[in-house]
N, C-alpha and C. Protein backbone atom coordinates (compact mmCIF):
# COMPACT_ATOMS: atom_id res chain seq x y z
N UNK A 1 115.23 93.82 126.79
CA UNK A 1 114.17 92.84 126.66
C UNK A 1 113.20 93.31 125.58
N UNK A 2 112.70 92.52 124.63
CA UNK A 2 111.86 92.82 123.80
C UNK A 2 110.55 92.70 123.64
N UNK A 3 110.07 93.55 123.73
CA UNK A 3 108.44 92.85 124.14
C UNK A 3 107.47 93.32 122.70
N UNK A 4 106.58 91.87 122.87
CA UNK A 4 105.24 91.92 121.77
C UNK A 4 104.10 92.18 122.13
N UNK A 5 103.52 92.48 121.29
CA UNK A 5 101.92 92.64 121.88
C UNK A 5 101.53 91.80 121.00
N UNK A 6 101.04 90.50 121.10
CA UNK A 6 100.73 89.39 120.73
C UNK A 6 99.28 88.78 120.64
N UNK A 7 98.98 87.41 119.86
CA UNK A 7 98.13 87.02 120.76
C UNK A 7 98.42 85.20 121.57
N UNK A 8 97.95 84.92 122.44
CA UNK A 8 97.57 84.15 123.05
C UNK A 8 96.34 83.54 123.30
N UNK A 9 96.61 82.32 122.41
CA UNK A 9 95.07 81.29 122.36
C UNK A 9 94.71 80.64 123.56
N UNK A 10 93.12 80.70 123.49
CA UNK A 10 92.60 79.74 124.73
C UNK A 10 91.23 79.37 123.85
N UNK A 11 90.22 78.79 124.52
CA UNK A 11 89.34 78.21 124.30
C UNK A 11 89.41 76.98 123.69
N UNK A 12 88.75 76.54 122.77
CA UNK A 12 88.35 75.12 122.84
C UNK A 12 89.43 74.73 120.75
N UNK A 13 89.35 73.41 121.13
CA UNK A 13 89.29 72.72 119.78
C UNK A 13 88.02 73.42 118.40
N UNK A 14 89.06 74.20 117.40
CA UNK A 14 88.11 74.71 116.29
C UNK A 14 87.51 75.55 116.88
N UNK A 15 87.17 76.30 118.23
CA UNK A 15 86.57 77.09 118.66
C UNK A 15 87.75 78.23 119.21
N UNK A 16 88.59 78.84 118.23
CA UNK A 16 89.22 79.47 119.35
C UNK A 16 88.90 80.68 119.79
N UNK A 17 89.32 81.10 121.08
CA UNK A 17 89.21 82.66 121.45
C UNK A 17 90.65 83.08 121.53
N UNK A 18 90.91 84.41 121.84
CA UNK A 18 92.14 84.97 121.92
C UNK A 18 92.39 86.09 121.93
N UNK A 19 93.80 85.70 123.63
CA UNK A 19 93.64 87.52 124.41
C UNK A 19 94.85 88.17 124.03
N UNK A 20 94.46 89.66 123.34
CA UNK A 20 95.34 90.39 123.20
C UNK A 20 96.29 90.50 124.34
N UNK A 21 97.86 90.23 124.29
CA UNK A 21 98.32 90.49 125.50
C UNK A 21 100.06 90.99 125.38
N UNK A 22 100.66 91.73 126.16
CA UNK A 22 102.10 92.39 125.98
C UNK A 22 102.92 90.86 126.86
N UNK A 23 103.89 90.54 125.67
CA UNK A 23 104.70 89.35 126.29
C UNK A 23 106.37 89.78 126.57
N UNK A 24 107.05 89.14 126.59
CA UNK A 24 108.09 89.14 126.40
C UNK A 24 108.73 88.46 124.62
N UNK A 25 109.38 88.54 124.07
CA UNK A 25 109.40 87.73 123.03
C UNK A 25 109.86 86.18 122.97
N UNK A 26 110.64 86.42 124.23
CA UNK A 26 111.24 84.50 124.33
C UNK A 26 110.07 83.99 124.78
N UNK A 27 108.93 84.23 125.48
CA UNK A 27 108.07 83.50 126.34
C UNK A 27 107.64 82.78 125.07
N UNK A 28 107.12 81.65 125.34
CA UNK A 28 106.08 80.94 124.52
C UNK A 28 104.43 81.33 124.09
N UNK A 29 103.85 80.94 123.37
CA UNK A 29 102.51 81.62 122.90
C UNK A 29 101.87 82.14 123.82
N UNK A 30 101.13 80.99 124.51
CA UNK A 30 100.01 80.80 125.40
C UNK A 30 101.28 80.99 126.75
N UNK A 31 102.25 81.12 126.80
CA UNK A 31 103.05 81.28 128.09
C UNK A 31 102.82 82.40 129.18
N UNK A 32 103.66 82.87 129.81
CA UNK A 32 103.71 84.03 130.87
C UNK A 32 103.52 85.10 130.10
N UNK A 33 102.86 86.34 130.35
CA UNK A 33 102.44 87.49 129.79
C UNK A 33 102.97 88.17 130.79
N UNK A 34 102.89 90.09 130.03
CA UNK A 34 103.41 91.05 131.35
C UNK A 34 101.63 91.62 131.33
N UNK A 35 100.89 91.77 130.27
CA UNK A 35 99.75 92.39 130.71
C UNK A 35 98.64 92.16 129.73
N UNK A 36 97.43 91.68 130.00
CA UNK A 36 96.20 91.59 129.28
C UNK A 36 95.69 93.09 128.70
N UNK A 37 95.60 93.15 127.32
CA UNK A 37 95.52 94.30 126.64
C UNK A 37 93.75 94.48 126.22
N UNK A 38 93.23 92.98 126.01
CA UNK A 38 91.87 92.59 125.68
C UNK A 38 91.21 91.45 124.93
N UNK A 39 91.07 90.79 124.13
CA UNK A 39 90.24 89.86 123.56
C UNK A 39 89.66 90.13 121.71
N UNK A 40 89.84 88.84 121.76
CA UNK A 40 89.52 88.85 119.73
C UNK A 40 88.94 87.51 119.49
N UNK A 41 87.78 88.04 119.42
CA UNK A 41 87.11 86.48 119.05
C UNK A 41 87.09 86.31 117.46
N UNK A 42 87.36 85.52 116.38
CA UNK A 42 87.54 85.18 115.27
C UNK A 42 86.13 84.32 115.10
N UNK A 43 85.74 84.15 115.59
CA UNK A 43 84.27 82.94 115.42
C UNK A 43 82.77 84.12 114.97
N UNK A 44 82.99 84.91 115.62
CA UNK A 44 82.09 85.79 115.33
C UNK A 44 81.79 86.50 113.90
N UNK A 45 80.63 87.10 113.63
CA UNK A 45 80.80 87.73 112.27
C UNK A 45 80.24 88.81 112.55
N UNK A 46 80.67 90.20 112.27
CA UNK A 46 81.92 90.14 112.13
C UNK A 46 82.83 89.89 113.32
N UNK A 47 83.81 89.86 113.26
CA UNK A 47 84.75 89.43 114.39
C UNK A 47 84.78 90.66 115.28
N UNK A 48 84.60 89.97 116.65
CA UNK A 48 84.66 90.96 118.08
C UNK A 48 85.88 91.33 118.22
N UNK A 49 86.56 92.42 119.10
CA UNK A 49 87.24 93.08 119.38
C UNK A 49 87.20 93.84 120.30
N UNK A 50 87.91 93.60 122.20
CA UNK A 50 87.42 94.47 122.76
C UNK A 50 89.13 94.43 123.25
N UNK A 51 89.52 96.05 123.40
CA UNK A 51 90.69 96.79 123.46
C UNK A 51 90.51 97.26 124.95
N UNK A 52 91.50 97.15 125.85
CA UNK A 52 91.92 98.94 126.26
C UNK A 52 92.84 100.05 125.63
N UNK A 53 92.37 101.06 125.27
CA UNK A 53 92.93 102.25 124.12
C UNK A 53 93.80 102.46 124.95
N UNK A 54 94.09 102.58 126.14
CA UNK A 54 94.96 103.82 126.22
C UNK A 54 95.83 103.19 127.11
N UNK A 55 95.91 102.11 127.42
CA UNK A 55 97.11 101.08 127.69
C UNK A 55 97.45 100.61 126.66
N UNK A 56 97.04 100.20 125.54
CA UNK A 56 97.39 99.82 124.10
C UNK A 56 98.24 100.79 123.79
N UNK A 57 98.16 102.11 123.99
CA UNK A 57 98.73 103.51 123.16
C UNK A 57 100.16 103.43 123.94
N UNK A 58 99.88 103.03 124.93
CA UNK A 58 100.76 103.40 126.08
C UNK A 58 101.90 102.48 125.91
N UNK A 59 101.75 101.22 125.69
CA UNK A 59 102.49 99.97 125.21
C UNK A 59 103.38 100.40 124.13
N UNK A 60 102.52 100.62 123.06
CA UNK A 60 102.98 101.29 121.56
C UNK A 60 104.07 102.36 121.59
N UNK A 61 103.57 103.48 122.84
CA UNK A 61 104.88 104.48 122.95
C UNK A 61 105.72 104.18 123.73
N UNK A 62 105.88 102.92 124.36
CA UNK A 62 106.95 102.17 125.16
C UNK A 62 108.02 100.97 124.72
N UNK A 63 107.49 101.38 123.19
CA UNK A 63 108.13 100.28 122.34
C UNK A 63 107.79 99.07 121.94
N UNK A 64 106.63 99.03 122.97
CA UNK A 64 105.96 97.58 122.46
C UNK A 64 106.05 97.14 121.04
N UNK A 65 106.39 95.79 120.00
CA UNK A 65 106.50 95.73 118.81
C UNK A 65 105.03 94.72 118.71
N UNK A 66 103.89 95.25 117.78
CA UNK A 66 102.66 94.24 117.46
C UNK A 66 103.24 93.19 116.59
N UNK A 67 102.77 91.55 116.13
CA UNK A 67 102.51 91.03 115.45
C UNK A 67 101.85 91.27 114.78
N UNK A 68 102.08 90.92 113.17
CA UNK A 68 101.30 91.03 112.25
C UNK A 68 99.60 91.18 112.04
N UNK A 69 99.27 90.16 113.02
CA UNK A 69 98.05 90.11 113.53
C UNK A 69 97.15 91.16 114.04
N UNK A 70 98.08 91.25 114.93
CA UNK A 70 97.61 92.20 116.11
C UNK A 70 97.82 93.73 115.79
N UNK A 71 98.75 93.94 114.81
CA UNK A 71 99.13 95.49 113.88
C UNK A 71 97.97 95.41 113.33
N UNK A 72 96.87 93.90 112.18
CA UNK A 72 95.52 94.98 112.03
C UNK A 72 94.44 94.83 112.50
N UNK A 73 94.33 94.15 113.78
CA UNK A 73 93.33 94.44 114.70
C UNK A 73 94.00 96.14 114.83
N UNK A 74 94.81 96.32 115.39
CA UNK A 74 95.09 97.62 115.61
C UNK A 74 94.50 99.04 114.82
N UNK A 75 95.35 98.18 113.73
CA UNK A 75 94.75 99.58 112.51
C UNK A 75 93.26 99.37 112.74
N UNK A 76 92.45 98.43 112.35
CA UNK A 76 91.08 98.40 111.77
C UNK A 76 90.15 99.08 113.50
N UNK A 77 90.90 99.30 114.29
CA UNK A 77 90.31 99.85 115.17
C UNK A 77 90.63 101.23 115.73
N UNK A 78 91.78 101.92 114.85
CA UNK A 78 92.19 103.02 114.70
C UNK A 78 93.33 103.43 115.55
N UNK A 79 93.35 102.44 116.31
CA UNK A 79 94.36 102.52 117.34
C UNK A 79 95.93 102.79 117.03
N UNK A 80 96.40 102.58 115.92
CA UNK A 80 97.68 103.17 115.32
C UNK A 80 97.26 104.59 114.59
N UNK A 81 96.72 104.58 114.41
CA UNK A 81 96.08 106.07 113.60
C UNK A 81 96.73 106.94 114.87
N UNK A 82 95.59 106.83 115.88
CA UNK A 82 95.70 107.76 116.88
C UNK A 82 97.40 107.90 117.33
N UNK A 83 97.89 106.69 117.56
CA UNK A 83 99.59 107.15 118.04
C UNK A 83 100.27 108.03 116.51
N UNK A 84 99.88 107.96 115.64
CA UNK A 84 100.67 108.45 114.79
C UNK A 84 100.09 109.68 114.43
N UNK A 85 99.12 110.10 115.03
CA UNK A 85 98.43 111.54 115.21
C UNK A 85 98.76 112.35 116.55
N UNK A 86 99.32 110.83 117.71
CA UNK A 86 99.78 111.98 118.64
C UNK A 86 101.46 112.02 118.20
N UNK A 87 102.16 111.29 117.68
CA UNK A 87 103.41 111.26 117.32
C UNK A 87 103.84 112.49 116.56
N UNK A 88 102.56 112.96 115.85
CA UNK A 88 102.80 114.41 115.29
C UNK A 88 102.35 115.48 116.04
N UNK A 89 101.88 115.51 117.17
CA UNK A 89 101.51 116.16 118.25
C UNK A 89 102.75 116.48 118.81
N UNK A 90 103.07 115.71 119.34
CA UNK A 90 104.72 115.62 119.60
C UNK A 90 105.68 116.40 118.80
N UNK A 91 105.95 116.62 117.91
CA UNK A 91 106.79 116.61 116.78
C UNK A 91 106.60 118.55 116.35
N UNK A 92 104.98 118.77 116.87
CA UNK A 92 104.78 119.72 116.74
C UNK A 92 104.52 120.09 115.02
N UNK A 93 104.10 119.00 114.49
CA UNK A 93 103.57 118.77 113.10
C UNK A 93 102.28 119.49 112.97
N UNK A 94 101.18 119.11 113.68
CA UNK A 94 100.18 119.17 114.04
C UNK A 94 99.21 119.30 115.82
N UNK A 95 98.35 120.32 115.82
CA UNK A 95 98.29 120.71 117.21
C UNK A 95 97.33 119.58 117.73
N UNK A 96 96.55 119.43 119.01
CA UNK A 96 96.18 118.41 119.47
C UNK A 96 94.58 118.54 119.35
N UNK A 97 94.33 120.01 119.05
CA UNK A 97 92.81 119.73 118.80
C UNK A 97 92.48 119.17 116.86
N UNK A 98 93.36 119.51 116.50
CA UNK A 98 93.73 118.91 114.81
C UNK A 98 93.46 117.32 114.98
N UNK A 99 94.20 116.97 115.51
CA UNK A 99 94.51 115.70 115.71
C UNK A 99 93.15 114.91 116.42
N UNK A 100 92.86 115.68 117.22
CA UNK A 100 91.24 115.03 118.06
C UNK A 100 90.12 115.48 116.21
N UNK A 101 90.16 116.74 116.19
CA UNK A 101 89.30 116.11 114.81
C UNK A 101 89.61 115.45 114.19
N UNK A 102 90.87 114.97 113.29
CA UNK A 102 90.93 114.10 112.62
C UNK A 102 90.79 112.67 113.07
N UNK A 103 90.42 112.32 114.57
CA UNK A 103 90.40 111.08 114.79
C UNK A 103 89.05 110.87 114.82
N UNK A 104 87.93 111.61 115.47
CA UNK A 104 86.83 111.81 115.28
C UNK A 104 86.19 111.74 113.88
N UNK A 105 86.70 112.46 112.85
CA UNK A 105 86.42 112.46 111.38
C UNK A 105 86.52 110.39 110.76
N UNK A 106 87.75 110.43 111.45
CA UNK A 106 87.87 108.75 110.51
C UNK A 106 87.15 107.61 111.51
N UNK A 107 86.91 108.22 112.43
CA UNK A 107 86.06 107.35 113.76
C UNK A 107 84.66 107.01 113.49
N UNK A 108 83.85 108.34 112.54
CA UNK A 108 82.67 108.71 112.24
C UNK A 108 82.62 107.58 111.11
N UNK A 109 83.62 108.03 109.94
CA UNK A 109 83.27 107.80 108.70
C UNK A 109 83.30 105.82 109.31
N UNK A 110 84.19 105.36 109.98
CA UNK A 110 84.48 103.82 109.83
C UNK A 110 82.99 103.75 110.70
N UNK A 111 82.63 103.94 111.10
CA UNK A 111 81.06 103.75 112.15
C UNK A 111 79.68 103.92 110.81
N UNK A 112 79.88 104.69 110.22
CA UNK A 112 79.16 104.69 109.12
C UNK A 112 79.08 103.55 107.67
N UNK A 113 80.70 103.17 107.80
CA UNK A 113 80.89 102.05 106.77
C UNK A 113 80.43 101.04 107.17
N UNK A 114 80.89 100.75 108.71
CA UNK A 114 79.87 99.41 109.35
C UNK A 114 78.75 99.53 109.91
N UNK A 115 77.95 100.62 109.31
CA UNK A 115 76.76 100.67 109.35
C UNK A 115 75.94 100.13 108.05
N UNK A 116 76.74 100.76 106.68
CA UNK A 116 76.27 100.14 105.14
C UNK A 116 76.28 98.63 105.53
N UNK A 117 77.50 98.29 105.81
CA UNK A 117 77.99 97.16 105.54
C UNK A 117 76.65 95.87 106.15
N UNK A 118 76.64 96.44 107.26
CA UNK A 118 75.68 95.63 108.30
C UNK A 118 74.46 95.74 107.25
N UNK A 119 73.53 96.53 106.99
CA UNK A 119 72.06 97.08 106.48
C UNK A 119 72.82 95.98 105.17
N UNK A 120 74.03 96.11 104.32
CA UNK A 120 73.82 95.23 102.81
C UNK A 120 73.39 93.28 103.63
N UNK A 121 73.80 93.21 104.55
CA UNK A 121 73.98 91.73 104.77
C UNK A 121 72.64 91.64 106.00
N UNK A 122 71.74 92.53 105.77
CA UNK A 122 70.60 92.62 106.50
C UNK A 122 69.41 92.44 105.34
N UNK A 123 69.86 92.43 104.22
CA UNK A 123 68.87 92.64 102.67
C UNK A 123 69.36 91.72 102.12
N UNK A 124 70.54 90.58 102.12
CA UNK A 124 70.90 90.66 101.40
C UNK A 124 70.48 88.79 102.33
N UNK A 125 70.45 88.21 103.44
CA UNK A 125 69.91 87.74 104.40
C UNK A 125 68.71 87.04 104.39
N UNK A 126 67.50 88.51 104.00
CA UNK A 126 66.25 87.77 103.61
C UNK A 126 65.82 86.99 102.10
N UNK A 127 67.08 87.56 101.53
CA UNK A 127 66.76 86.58 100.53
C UNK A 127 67.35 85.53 100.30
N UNK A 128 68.43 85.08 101.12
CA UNK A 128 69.11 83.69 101.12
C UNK A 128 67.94 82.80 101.96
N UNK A 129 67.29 83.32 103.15
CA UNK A 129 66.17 82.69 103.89
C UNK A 129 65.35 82.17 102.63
N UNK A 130 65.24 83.38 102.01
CA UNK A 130 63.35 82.92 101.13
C UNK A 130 63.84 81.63 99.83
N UNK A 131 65.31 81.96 99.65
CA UNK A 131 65.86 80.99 98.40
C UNK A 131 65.95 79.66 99.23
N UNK A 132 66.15 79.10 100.81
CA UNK A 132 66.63 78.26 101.27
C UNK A 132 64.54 77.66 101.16
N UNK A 133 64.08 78.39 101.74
CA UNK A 133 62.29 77.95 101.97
C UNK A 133 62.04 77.41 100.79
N UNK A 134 62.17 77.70 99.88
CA UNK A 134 61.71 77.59 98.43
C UNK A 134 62.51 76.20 98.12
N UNK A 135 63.28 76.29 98.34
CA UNK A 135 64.30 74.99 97.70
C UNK A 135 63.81 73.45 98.85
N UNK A 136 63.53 74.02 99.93
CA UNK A 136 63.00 73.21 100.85
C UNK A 136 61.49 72.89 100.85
N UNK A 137 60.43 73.76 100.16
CA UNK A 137 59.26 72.75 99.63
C UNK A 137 59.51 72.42 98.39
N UNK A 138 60.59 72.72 97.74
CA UNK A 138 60.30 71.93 96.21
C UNK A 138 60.57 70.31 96.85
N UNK A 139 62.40 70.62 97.75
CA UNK A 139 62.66 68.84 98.17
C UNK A 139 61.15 67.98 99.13
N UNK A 140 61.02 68.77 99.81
CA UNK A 140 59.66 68.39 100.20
C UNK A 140 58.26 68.25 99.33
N UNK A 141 58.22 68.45 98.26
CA UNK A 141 56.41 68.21 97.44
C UNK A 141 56.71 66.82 97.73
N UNK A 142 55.45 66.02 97.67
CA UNK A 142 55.07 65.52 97.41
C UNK A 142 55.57 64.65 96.05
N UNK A 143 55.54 62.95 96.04
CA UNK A 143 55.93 62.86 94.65
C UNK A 143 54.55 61.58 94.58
N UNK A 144 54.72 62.03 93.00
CA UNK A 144 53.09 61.32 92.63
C UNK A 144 53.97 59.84 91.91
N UNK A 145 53.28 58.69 92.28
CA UNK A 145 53.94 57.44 91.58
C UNK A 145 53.70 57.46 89.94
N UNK A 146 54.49 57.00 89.46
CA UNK A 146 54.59 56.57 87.87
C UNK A 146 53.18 56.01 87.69
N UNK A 147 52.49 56.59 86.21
CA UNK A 147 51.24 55.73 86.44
C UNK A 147 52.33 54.76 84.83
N UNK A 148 51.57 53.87 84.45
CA UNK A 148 51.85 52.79 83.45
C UNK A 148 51.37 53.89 82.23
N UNK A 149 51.16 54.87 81.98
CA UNK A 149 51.06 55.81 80.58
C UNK A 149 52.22 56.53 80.66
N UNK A 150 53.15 56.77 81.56
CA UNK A 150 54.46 57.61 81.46
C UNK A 150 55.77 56.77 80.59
N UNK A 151 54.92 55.31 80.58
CA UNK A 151 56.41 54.87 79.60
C UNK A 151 57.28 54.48 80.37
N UNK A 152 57.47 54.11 82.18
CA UNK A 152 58.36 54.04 82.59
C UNK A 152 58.56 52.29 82.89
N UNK A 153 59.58 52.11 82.77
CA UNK A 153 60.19 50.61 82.53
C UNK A 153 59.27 50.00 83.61
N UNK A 154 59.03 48.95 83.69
CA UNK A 154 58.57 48.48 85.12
C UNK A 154 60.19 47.98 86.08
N UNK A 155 60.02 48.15 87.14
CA UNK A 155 60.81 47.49 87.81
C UNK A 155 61.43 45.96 87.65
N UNK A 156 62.12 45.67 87.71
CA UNK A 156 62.62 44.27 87.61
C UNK A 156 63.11 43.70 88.86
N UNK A 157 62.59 42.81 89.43
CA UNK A 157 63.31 42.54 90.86
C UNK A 157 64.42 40.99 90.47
N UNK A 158 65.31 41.14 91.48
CA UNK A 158 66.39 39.94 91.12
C UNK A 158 66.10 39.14 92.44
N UNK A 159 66.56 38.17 92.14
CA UNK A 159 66.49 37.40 93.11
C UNK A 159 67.88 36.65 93.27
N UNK A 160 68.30 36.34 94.72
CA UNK A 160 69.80 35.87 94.65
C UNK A 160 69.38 34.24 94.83
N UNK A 161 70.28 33.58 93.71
CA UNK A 161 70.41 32.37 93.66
C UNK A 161 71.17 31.63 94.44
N UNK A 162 70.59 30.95 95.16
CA UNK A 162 71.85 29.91 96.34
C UNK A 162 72.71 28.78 95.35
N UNK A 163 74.02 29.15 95.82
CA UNK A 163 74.59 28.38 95.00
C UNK A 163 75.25 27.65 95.64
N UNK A 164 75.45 26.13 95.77
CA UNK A 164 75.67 25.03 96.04
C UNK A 164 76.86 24.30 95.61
N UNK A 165 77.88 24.39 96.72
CA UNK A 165 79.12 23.69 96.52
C UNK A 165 79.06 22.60 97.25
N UNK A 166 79.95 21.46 96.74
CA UNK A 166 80.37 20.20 97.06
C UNK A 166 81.01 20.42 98.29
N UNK A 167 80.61 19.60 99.46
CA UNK A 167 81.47 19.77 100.59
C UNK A 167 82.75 19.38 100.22
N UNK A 168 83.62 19.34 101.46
CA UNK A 168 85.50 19.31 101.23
C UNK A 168 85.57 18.39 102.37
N UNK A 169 86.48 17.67 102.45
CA UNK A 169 87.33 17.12 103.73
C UNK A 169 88.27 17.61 103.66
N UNK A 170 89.33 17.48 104.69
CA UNK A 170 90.48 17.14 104.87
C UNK A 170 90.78 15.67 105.60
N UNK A 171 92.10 15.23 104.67
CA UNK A 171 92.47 14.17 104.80
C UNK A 171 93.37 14.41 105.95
N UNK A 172 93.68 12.91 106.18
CA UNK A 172 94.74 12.98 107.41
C UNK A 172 95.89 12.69 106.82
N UNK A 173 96.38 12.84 105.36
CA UNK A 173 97.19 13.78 104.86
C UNK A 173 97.66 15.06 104.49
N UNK A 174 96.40 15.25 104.90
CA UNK A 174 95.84 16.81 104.16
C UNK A 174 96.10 17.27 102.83
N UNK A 175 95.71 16.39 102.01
CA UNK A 175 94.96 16.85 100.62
C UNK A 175 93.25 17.09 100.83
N UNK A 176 92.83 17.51 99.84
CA UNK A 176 91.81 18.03 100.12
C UNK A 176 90.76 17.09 99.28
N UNK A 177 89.62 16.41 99.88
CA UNK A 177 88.88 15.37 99.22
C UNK A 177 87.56 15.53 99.21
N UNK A 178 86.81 15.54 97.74
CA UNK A 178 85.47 15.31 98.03
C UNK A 178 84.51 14.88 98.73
N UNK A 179 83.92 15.17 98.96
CA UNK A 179 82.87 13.83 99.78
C UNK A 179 81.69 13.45 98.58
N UNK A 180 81.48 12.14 99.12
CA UNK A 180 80.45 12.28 98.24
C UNK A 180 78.96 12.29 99.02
């Protein structure tokens, strides 16, 4: 049997949510699951992500195969890092306190990047506010009427003309006859 670690949509029209979850591969999307892994909201900015690590890990060394998708929620949450740091644990590549620093080291540094990241779109924020205010009393001033020294055309108003057709009969042949 082949199993995915997938996702499965719920929530609303244009609003979706969606739970990380281990399927079978014949099941259908939203179908029967073997186990809820966690949740990925896409609506959010940045986008939420809440995991269990170590049933995730556990899946992964049981063969579980991710979707595309769900391989970089994975990565971007380090969660393949770590199996392929204990995979060399294993292997006897590398020992296990190696491996706990190096996960710690890239754990730090990605906590620090979405720390810049957050502070640029925290600066970067107040000035889309102050450009939106600004643009919103210019549409809002006040507008002063044309005086007759600006040169501006005067208005011309039209008026609709009623226009007056000859009534019609019908004959009790039915051609079609004036009246007079």
């Amino acid at each position: 049997m082949a199993v995915k670690i997938r996702l499965a949509r719920r929530g609303r029209k244009k609003l979706a949510l969606y739970d990380i979850v281990v399927a079978d591969a014949r099941a259908s999307r939203d179908g029967r699951f073997i186990e809820k892994l966690g949740n990925y909201n896409p609506n959010t900015q940045p986008s939420t992500v809440s995991l269990r690590e170590e049933k995730t890990l556990q899946w992964l060394f049981d063969g579980a195969q991710p979707t595309n998708t769900v391989k970089n929620i994975l990565s971007s949450s380090g969660i393949l890092l770590r199996k392929h740091l204990q995979v060399g644990v294993k292997k006897g590549a590398i020992t296990q306190e190696e491996a706990d620093k190096r996960w710690e080291a890239w754990r730090q540094a990605k906590e620090s990047k979405l720390a810049k990241k957050a502070a640029a779109t925290k600066e970067t924020k107040p000035q889309t506010t102050a450009k939106k205010s600004a643009a919103k009393e210019i549409n809002q001033a006040p507008t002063v009427p044309p005086q007759e020294s600006d040169h501006v055309a005067p208005s011309t108003t039209t008026t609709v003309q009623e226009v007056t057709q000859p009534a019609t009969s019908v004959s009790s042949q039915g051609q079609n006859a004036k009246a007079e």
